[in-house]
Protein backbone atom coordinates (compact mmCIF):
# COMPACT_ATOMS: atom_id res chain seq x y z
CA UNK A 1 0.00 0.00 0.00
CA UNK A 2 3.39 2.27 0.48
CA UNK A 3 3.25 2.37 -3.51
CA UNK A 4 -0.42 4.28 -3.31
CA UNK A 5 0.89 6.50 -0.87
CA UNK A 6 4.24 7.68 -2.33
CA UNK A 7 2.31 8.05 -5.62
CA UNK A 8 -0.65 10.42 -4.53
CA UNK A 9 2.22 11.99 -2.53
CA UNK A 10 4.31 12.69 -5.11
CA UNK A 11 1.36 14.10 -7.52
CA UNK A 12 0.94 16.13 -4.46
CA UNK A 13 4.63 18.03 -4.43
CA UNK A 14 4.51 18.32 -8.09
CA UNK A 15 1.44 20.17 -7.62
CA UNK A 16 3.05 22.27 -4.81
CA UNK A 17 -0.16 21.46 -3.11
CA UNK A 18 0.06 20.68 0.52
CA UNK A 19 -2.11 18.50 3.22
CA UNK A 20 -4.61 21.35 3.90
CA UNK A 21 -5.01 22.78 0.13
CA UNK A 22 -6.00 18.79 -0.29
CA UNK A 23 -8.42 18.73 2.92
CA UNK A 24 -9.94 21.69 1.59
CA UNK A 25 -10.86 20.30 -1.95
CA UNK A 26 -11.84 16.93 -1.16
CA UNK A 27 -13.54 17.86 2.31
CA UNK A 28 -11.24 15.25 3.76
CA UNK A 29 -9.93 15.02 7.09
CA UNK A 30 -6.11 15.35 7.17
CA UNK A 31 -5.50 12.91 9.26
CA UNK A 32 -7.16 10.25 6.72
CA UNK A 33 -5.02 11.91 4.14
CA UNK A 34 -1.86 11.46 6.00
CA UNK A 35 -3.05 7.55 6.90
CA UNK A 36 -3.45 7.16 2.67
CA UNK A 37 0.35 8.33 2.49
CA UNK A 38 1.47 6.39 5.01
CA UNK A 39 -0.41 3.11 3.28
CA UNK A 40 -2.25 2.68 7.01
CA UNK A 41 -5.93 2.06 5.48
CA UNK A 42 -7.15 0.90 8.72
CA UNK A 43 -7.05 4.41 10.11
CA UNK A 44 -9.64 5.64 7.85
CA UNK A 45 -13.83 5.47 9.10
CA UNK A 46 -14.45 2.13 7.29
CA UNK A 47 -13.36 -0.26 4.08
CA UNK A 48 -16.68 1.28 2.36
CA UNK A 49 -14.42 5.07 2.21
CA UNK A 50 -11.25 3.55 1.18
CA UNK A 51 -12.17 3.81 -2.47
CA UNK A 52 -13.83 7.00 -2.06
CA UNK A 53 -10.67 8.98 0.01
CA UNK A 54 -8.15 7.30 -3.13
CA UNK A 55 -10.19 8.52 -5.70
CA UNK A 56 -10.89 11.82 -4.47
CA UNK A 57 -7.25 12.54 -3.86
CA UNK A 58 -5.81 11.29 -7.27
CA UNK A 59 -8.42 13.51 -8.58
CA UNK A 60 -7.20 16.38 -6.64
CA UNK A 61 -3.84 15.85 -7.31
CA UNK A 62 -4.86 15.71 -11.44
CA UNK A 63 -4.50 11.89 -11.64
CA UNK A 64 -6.67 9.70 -13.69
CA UNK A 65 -9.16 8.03 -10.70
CA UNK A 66 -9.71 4.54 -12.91
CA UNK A 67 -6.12 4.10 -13.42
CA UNK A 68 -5.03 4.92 -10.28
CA UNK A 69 -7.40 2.27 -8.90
CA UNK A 70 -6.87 0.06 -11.61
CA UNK A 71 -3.03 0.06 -10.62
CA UNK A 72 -3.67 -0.54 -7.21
CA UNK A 73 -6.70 -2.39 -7.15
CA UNK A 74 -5.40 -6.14 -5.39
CA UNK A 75 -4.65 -3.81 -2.54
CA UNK A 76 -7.92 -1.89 -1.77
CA UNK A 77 -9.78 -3.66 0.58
CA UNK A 78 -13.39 -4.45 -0.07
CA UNK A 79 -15.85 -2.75 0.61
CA UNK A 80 -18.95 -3.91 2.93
CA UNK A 81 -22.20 -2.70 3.27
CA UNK A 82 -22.56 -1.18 7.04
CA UNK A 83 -25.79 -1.65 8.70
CA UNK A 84 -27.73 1.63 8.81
CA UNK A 85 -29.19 2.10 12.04
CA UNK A 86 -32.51 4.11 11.80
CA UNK A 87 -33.36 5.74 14.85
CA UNK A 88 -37.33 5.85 16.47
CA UNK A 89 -38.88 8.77 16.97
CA UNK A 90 -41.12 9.25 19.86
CA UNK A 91 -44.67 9.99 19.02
CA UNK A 92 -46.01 13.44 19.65
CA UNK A 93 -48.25 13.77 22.27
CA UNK A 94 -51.94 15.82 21.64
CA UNK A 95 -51.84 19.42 22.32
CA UNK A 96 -54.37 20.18 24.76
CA UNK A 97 -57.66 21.64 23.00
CA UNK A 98 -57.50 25.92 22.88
CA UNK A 99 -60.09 27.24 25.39
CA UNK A 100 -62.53 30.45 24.96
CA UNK A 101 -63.48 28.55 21.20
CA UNK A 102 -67.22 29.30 21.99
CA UNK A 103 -66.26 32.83 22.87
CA UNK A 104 -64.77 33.53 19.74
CA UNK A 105 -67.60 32.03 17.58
CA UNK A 106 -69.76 35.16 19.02
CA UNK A 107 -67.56 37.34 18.55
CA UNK A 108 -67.05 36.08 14.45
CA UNK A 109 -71.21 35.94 14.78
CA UNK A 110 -71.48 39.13 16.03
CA UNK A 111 -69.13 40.66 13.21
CA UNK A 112 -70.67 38.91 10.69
CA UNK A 113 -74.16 40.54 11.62
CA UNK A 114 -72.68 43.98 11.28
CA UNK A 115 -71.13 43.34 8.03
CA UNK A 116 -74.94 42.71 6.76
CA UNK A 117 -76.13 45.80 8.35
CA UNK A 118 -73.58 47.80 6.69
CA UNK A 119 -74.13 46.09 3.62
CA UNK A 120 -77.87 47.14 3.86
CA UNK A 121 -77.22 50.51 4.53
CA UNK A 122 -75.16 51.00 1.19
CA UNK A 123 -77.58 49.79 -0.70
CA UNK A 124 -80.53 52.33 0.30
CA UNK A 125 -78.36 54.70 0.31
CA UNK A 126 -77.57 54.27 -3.67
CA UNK A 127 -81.56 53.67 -4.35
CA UNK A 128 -82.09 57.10 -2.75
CA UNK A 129 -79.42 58.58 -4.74
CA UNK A 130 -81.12 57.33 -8.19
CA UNK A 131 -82.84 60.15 -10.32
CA UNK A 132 -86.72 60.44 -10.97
CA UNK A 133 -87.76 60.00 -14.95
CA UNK A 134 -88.78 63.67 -15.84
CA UNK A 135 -89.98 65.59 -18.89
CA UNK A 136 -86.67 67.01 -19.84
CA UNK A 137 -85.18 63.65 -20.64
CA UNK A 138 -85.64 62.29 -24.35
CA UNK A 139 -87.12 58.28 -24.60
CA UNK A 140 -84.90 55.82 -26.08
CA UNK A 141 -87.36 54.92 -28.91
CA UNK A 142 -88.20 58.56 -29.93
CA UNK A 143 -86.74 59.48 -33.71
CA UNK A 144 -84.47 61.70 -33.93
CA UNK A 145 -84.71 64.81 -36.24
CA UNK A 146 -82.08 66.45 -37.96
CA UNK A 147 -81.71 70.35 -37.29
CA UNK A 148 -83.08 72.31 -39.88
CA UNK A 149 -80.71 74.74 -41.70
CA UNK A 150 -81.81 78.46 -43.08
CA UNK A 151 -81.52 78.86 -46.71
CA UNK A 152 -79.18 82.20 -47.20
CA UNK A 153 -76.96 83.77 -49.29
CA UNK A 154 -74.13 81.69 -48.84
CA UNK A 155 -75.84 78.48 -49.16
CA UNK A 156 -76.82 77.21 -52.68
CA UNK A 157 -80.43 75.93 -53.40
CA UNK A 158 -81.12 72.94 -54.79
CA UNK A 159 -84.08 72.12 -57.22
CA UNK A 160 -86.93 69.85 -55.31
CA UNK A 161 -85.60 70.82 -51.68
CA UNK A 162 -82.24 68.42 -51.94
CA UNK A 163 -79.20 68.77 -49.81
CA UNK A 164 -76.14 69.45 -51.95
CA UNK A 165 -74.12 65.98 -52.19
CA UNK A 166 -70.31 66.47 -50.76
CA UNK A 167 -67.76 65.53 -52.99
CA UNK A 168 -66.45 62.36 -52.50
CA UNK A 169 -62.44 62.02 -50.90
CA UNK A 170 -60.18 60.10 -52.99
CA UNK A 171 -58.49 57.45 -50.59
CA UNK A 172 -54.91 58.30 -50.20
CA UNK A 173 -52.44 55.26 -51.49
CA UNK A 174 -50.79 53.59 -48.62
CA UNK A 175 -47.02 51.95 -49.27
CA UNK A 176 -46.90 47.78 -49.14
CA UNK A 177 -45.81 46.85 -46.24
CA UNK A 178 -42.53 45.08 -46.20
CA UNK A 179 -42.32 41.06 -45.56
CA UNK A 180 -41.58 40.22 -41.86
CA UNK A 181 -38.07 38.41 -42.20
CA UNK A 182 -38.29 34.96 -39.59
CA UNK A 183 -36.40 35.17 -36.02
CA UNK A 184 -33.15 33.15 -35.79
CA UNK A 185 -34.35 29.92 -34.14
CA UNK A 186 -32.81 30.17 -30.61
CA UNK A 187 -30.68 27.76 -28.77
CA UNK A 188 -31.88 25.62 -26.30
CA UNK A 189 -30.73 23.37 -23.40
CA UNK A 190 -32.69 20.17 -22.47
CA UNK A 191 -32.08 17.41 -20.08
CA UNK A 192 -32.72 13.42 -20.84
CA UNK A 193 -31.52 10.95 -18.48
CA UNK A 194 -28.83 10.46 -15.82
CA UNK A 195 -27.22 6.79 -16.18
CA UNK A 196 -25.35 6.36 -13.06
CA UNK A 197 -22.42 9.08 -13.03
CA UNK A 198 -23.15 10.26 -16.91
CA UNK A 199 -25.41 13.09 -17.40
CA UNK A 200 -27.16 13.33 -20.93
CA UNK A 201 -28.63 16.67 -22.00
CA UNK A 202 -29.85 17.52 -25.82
CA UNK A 203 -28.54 21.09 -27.92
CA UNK A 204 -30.73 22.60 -30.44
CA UNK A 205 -31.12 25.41 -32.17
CA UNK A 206 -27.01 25.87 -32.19
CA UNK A 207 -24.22 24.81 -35.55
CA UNK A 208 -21.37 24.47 -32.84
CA UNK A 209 -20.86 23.97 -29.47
CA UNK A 210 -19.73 27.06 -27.05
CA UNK A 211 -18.66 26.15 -23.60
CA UNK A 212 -17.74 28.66 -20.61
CA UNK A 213 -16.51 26.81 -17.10
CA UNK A 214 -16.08 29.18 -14.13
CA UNK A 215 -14.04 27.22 -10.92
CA UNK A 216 -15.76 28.03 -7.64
CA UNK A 217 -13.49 25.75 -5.65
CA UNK A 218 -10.34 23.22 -7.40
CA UNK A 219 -11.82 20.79 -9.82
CA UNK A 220 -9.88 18.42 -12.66
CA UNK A 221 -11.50 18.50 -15.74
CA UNK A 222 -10.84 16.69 -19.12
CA UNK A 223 -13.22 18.06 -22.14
CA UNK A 224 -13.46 15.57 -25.20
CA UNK A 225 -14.67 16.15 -28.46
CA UNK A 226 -17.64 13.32 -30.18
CA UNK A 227 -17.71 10.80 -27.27
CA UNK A 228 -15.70 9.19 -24.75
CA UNK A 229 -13.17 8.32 -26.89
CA UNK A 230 -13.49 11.30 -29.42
CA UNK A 231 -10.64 13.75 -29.56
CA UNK A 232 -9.52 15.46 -26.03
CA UNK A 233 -9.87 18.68 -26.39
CA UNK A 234 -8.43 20.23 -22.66
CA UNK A 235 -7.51 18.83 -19.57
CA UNK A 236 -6.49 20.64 -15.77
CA UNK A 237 -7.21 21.41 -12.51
CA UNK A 238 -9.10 24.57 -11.86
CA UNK A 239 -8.74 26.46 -8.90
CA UNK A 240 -11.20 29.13 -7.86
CA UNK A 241 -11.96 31.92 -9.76
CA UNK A 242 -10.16 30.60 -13.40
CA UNK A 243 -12.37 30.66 -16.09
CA UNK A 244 -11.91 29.04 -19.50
CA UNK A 245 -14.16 28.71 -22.83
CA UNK A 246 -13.82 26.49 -25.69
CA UNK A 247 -15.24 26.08 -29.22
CA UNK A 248 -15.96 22.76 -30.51
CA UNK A 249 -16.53 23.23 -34.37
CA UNK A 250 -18.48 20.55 -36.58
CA UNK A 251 -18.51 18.41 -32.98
CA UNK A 252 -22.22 16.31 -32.55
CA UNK A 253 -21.31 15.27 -29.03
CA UNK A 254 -19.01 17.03 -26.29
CA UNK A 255 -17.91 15.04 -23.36
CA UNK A 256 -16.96 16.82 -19.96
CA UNK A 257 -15.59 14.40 -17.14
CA UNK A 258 -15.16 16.47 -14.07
CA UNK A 259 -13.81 15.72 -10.37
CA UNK A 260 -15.58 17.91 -8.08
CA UNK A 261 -18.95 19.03 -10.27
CA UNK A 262 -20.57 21.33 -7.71
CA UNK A 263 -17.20 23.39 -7.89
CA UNK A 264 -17.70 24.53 -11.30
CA UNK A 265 -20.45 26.69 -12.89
CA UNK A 266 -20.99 25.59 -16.54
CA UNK A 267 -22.63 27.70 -19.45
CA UNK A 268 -23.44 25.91 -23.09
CA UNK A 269 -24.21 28.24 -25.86
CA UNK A 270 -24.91 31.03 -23.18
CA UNK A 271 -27.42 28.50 -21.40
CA UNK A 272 -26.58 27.77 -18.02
CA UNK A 273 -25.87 24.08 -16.71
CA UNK A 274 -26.61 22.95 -13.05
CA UNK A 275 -24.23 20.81 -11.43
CA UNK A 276 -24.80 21.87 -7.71
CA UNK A 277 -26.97 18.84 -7.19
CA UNK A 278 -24.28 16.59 -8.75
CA UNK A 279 -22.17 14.46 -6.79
CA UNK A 280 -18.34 15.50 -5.67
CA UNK A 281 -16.66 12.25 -6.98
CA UNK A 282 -15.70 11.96 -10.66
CA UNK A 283 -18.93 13.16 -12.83
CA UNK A 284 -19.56 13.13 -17.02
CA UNK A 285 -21.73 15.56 -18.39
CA UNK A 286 -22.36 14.34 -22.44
CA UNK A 287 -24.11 16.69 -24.36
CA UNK A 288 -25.48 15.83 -27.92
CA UNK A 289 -26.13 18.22 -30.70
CA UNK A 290 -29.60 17.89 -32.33
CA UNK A 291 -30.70 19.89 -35.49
């Protein structure tokens, strides 16, 4: 088990990284970190976290987790289910029944009796308010007659008692409108499925693929281009606050394997992708281009 240890510990110093910058990534103690150096596995809270510490600190250190595991796999011990103890809870005893309920049902009777009243009141007092018919006002089905107009000097008589006729406007030309052009479909950002640790989301509406990442906290990261086994693109450790974008041209599939997801904020095509719900060991977000 000395070879694990001298190996994550020598990733370590090439990273110029030190116990605590570890403790603080992984969120491991660094007293199980020393005990993985030192090759004493027994120190650590159980066989079932063995796996778990190893890979989270060859991902720290910007180690490949399968082949780091793969190399030392005869010598991990394995893991056991623990029994999961679930503790009783002790049932809630009955509140004792509020007191003065029948004084507040006369109180809610008494308001509601006044609310009637009042409503009563408003409504006489708009009947009273409403005008009597009198003889000034015209009836609905009366005709109505046009005022007559004096015949004088300046207006011209016309044989058999006809009004003159107005002349007729000529309607003004209006210009063709032009032909609405169609909006640029917009992208869009959909997820599918999770199958264990891979995350599968669906692109549309976008020709190439445009991905920001934004480190909140350290996190490897290896981007690949059409698959797991397509072309890799990038791979590094981010610490907080770098940012890096890349361009994927005339890709149909990109592939991001990360170590710690919920350290990372993620933007596709200017469409932003959650990962704070994700888990902290090694995560693979697969995205797939659709027209």
């Amino acid at each position: 088990m000395n070879e694990l240890g001298e190996m994550l510990k020598e990733a370590r110093i090439k990273k110029d990284y030190t116990l605590e910058d570890i403790q603080k990534t992984t969120k491991i103690q660094k007293r199980y970190l020393e005990a993985i150096e030192e090759g004493n596995l027994d120190a650590l809270p159980g066989h079932f976290y063995a796996r778990a510490f190893v890979k989270s600190y060859a991902e720290a250190v910007g180690l490949d987790p399968e082949v780091v595991l793969g190399q030392v796999k005869a010598e991990l011990p394995t893991p056991t289910v623990e029994e999961h103890i679930v503790p009783l809870r002790r049932g809630r005893q009955p509140k004792a029944p509020i007191q003065g309920g029948r004084w507040l049902s006369r109180v809610l009777l008494y308001l509601f009796a006044v609310l009637i009243l009042f409503v009563i009141y408003i409504a006489v007092s708009e009947l009273d308010k409403t005008p009597d018919a009198g003889g000034d006002q015209v009836s609905p089905n009366a005709p109505m007659m046009p005022p007559e107009v004096e015949q004088g000097a300046d207006t011209p008589a016309t044989p058999d008692g006809q009004s003159p006729t107005p002349p007729s406007a000529e309607p003004t030309p209006t210009a063709p409108h032009a032909a609405a052009e169609p909006p640029a479909p917009s992208a869009a950002l959909s997820f599918v499925q999770q199958q264990n640790n891979i995350y599968r989301y669906e692109l549309t509406g976008a020709k190439d693929f445009s991905i920001a990442i934004q480190a909140t906290g350290s996190c490897w990261l290896r981007v690949l281009k059409n698959g797991q086994n397509g072309e890799k693109v990038d791979e590094l450790t981010m610490t907080p606050g770098m940012q890096k974008e890349w361009t994927l041209t005339g890709a149909q599939e990109a592939w991001i394997r990360l170590g710690s997801a919920p350290d990372v904020k993620i933007t596709v095509n200017g469409l932003a992708l959650d990962t704070s719900q994700m888990k902290r060991s090694s995560q693979i977000i697969a995205i797939t281009l659709k027209p």
